[in-house]
PDB file of N, CA and C in Angstrom:
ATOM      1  N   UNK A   1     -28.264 -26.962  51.418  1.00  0.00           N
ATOM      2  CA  UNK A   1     -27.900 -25.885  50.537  1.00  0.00           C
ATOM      3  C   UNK A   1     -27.780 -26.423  49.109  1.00  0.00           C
ATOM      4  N   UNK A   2     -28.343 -25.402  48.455  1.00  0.00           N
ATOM      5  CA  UNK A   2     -28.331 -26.155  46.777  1.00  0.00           C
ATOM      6  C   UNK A   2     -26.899 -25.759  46.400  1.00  0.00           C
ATOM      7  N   UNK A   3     -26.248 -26.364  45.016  1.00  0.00           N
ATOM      8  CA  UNK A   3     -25.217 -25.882  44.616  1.00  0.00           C
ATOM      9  C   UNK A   3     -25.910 -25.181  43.431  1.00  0.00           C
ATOM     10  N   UNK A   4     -24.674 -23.977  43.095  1.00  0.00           N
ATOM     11  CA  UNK A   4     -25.019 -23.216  42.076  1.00  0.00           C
ATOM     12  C   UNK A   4     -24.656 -23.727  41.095  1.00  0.00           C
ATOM     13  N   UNK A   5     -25.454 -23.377  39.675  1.00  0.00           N
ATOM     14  CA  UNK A   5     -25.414 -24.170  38.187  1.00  0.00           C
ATOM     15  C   UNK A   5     -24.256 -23.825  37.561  1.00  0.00           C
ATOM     16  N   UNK A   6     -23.584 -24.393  36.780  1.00  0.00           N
ATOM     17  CA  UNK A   6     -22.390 -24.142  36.463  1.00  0.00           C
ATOM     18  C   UNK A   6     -22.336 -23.818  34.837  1.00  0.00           C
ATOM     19  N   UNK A   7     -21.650 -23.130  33.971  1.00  0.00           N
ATOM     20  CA  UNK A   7     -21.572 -23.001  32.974  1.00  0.00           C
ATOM     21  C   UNK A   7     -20.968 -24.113  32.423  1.00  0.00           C
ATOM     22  N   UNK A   8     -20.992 -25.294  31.181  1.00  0.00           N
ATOM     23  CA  UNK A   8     -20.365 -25.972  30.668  1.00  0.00           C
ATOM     24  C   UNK A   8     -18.830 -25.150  30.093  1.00  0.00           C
ATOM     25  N   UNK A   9     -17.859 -26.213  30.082  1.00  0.00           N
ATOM     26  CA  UNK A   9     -16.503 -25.841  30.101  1.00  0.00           C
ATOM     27  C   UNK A   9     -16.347 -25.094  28.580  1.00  0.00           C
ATOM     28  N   UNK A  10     -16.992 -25.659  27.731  1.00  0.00           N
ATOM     29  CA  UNK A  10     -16.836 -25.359  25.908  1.00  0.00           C
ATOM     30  C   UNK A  10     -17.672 -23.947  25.942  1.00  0.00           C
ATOM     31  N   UNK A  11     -18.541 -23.479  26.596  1.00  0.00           N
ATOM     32  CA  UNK A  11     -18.765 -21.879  26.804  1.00  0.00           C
ATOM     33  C   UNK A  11     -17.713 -21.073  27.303  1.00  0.00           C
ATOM     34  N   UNK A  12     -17.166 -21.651  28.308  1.00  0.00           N
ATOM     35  CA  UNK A  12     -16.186 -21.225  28.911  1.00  0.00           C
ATOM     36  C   UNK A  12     -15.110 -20.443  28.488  1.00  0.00           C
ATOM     37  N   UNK A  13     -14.657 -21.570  27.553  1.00  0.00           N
ATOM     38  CA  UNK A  13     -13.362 -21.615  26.696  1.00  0.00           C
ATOM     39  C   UNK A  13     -13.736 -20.567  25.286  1.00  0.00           C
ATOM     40  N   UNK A  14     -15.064 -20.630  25.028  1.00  0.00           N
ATOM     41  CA  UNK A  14     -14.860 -19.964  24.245  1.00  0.00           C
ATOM     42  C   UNK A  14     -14.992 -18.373  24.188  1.00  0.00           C
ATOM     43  N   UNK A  15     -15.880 -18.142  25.535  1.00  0.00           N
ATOM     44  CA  UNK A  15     -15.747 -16.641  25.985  1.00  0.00           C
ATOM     45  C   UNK A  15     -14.612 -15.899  26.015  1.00  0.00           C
ATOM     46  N   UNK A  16     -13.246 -17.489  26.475  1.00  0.00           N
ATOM     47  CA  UNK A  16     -12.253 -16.645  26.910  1.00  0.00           C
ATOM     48  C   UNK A  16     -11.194 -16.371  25.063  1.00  0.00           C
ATOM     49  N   UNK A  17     -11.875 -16.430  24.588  1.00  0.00           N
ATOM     50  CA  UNK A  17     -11.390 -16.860  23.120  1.00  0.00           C
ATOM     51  C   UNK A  17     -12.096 -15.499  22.399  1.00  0.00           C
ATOM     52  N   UNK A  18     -13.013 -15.334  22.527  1.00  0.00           N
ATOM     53  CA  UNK A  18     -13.950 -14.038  22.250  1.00  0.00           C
ATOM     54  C   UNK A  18     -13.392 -12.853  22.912  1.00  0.00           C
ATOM     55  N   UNK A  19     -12.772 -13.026  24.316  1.00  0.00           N
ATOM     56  CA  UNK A  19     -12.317 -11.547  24.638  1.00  0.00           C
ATOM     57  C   UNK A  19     -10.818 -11.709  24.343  1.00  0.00           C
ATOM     58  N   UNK A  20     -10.277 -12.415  24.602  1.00  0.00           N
ATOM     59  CA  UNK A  20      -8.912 -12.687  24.317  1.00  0.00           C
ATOM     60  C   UNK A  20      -8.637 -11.775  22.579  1.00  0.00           C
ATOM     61  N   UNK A  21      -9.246 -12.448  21.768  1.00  0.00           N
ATOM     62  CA  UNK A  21      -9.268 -11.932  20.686  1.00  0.00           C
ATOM     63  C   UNK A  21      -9.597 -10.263  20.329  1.00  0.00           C
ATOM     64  N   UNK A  22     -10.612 -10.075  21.140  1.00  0.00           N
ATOM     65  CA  UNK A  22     -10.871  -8.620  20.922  1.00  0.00           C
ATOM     66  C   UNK A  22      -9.938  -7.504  22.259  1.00  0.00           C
ATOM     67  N   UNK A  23      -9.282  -8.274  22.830  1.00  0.00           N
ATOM     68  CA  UNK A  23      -8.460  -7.619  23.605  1.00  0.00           C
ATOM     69  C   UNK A  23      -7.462  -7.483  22.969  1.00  0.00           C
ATOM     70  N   UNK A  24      -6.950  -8.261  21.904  1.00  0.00           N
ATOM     71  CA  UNK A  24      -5.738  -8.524  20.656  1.00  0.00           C
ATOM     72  C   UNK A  24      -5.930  -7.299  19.830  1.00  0.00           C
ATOM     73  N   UNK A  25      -7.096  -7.580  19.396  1.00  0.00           N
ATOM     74  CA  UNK A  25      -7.449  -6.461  18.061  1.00  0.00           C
ATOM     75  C   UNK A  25      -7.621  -5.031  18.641  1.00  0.00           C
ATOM     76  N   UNK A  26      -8.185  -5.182  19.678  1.00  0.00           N
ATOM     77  CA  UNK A  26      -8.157  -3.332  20.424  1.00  0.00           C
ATOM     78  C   UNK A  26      -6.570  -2.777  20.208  1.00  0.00           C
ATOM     79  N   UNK A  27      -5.699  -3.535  20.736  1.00  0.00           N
ATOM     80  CA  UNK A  27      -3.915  -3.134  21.407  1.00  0.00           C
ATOM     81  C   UNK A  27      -3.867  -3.329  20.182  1.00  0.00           C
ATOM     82  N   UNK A  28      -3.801  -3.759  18.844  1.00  0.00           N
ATOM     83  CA  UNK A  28      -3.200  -3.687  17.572  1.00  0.00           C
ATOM     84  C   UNK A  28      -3.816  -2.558  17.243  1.00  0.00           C
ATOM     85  N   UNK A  29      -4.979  -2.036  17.277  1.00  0.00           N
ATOM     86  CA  UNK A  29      -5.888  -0.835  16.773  1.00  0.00           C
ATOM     87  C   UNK A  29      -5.093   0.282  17.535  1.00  0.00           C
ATOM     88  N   UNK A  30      -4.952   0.044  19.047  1.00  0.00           N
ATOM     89  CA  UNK A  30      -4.629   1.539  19.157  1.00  0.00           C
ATOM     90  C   UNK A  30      -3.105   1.821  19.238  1.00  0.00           C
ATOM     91  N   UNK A  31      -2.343   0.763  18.704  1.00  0.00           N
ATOM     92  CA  UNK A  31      -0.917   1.034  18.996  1.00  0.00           C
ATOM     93  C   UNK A  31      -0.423   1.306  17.297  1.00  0.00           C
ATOM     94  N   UNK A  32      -1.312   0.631  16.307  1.00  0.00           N
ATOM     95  CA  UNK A  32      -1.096   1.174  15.264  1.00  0.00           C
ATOM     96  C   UNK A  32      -1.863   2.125  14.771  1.00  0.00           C
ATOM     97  N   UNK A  33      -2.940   2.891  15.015  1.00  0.00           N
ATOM     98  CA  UNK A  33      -3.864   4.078  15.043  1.00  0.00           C
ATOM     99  C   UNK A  33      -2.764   4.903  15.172  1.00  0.00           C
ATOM    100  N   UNK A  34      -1.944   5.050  16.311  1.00  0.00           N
ATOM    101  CA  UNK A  34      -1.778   6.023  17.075  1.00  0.00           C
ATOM    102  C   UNK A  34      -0.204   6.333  16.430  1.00  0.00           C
ATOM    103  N   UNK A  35      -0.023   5.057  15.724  1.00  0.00           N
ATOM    104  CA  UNK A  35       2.075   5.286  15.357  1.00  0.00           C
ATOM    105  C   UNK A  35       2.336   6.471  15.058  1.00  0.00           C
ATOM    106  N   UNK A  36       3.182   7.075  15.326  1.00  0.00           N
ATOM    107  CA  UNK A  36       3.745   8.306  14.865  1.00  0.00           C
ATOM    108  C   UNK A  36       4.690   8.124  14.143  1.00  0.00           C
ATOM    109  N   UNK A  37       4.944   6.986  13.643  1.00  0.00           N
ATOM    110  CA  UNK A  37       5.686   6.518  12.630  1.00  0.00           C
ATOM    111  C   UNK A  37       5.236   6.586  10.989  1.00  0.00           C
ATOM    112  N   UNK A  38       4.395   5.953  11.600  1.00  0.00           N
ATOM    113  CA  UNK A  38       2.559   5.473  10.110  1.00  0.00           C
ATOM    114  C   UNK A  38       2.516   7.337  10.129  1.00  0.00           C
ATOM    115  N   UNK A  39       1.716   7.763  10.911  1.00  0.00           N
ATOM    116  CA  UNK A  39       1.470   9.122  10.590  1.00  0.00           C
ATOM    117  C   UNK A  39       2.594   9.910   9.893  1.00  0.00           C
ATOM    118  N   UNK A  40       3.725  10.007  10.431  1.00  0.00           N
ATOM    119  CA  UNK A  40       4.570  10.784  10.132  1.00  0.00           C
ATOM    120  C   UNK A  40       5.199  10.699   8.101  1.00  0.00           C
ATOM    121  N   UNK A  41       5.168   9.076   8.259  1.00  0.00           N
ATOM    122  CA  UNK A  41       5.573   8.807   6.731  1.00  0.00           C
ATOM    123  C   UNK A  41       4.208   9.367   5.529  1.00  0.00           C
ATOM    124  N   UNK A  42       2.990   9.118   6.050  1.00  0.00           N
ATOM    125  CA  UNK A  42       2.288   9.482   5.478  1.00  0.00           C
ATOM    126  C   UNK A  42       1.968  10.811   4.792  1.00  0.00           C
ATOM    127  N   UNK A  43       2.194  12.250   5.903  1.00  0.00           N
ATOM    128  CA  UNK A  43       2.162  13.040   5.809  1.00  0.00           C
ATOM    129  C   UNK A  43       3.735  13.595   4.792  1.00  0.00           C
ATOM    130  N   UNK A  44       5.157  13.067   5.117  1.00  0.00           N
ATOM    131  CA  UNK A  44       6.037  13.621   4.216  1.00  0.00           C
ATOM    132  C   UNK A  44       5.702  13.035   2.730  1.00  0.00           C
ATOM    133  N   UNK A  45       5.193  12.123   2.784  1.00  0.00           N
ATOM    134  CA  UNK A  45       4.737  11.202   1.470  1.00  0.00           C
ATOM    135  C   UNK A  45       3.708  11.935   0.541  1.00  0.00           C
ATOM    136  N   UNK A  46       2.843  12.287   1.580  1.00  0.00           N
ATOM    137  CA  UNK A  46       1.827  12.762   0.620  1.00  0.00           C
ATOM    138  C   UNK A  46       1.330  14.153   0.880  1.00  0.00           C
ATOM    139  N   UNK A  47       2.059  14.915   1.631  1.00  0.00           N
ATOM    140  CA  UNK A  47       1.929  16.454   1.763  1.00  0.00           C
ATOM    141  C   UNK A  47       0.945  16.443   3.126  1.00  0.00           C
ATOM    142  N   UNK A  48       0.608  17.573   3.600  1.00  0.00           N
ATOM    143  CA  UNK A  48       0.134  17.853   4.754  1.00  0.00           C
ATOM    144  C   UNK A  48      -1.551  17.116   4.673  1.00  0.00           C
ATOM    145  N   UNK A  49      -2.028  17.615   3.858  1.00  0.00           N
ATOM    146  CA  UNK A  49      -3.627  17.826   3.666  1.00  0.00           C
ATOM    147  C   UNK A  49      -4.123  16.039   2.918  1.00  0.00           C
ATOM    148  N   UNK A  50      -3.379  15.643   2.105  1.00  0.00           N
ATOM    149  CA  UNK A  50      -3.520  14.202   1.903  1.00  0.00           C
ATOM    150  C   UNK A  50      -3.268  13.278   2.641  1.00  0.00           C
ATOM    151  N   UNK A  51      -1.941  13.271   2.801  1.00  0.00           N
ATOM    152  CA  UNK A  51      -1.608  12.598   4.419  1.00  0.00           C
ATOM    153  C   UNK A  51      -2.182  12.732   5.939  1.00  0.00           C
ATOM    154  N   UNK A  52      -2.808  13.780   6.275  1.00  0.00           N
ATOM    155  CA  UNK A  52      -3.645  13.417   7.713  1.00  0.00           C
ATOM    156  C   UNK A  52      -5.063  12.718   6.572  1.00  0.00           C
ATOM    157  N   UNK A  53      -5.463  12.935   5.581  1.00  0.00           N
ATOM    158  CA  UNK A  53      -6.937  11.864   5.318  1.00  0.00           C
ATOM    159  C   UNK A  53      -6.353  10.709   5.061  1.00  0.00           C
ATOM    160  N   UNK A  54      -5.496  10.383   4.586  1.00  0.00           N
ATOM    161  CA  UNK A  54      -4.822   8.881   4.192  1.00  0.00           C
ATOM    162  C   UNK A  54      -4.638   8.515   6.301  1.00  0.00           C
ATOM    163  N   UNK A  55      -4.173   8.997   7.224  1.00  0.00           N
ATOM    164  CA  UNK A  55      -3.958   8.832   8.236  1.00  0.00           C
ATOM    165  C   UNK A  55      -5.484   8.274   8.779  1.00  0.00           C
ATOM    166  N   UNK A  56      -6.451   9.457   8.555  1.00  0.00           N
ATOM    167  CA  UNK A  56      -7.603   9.038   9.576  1.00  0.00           C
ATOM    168  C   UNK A  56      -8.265   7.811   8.377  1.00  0.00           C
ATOM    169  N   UNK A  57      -8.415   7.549   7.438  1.00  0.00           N
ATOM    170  CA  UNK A  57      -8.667   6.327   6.759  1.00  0.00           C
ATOM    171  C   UNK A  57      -8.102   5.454   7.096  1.00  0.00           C
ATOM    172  N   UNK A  58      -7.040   5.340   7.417  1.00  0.00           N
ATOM    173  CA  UNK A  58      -6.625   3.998   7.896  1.00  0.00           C
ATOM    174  C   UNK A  58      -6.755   3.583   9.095  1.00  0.00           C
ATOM    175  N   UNK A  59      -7.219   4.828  10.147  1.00  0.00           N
ATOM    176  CA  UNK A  59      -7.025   4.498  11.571  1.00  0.00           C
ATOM    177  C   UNK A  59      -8.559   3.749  11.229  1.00  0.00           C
ATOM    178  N   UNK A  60      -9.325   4.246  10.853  1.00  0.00           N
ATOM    179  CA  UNK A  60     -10.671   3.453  10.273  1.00  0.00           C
ATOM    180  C   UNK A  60     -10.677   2.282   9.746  1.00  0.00           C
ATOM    181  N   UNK A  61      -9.965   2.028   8.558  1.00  0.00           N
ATOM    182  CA  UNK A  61      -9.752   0.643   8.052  1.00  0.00           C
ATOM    183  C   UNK A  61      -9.294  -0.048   9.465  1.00  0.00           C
ATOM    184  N   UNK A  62      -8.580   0.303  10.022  1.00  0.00           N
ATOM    185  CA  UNK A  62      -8.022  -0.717  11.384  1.00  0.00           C
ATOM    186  C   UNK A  62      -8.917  -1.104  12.136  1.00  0.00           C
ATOM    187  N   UNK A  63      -9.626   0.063  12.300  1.00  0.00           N
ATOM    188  CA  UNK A  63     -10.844   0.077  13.638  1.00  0.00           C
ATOM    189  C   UNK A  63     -12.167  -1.117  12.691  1.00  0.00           C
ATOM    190  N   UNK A  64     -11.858  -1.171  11.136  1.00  0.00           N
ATOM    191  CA  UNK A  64     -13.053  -2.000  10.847  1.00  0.00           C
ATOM    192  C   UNK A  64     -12.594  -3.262  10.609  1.00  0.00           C
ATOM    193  N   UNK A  65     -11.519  -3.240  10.486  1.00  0.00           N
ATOM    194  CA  UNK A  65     -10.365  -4.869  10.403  1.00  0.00           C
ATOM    195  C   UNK A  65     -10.092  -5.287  11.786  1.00  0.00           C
ATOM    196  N   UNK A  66     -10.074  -4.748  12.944  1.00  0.00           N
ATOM    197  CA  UNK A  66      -9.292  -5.407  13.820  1.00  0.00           C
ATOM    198  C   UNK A  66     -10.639  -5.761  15.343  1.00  0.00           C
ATOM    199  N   UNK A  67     -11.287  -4.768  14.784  1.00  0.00           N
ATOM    200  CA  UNK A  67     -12.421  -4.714  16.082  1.00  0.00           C
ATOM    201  C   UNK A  67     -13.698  -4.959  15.728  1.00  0.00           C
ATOM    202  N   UNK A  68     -14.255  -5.334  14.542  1.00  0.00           N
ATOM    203  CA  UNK A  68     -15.379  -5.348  13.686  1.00  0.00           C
ATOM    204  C   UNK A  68     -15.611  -6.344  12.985  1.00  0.00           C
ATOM    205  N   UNK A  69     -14.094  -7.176  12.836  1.00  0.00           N
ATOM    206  CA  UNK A  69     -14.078  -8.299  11.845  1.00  0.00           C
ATOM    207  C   UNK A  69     -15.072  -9.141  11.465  1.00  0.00           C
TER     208      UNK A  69
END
């Protein structure tokens, strides 16, 4: 029986470094996307109609900072 080929360890390590990381940046994206904290200040701050676009801009800036980097 042959043995099966093995991936070198430094691929390895770094796959787990590649998802690790984007498993980081997802849970920062959607736990700060989603604050109802962030939203809420935004909207008394800057009135109804400025504050949800200041809201979905940033859920964007996040989504292009944290998952896109």
């Amino acid at each position: 029986m042959e043995a099966l080929p093995t991936v070198p360890i430094e691929q390895q390590i770094g796959v787990v470094v590649i998802l690790g990381l984007f498993i980081c940046g997802y849970c920062a994206f959607f736990f700060l996307g989603r604050s109802e904290k962030i939203r809420k200040r935004l909207l008394d701050g800057l009135g109804p109609r400025a504050g949800a676009i200041h809201h979905i801009t940033l859920q964007k800036l996040l989504l292009r900072l944290l998952l896109a980097g």
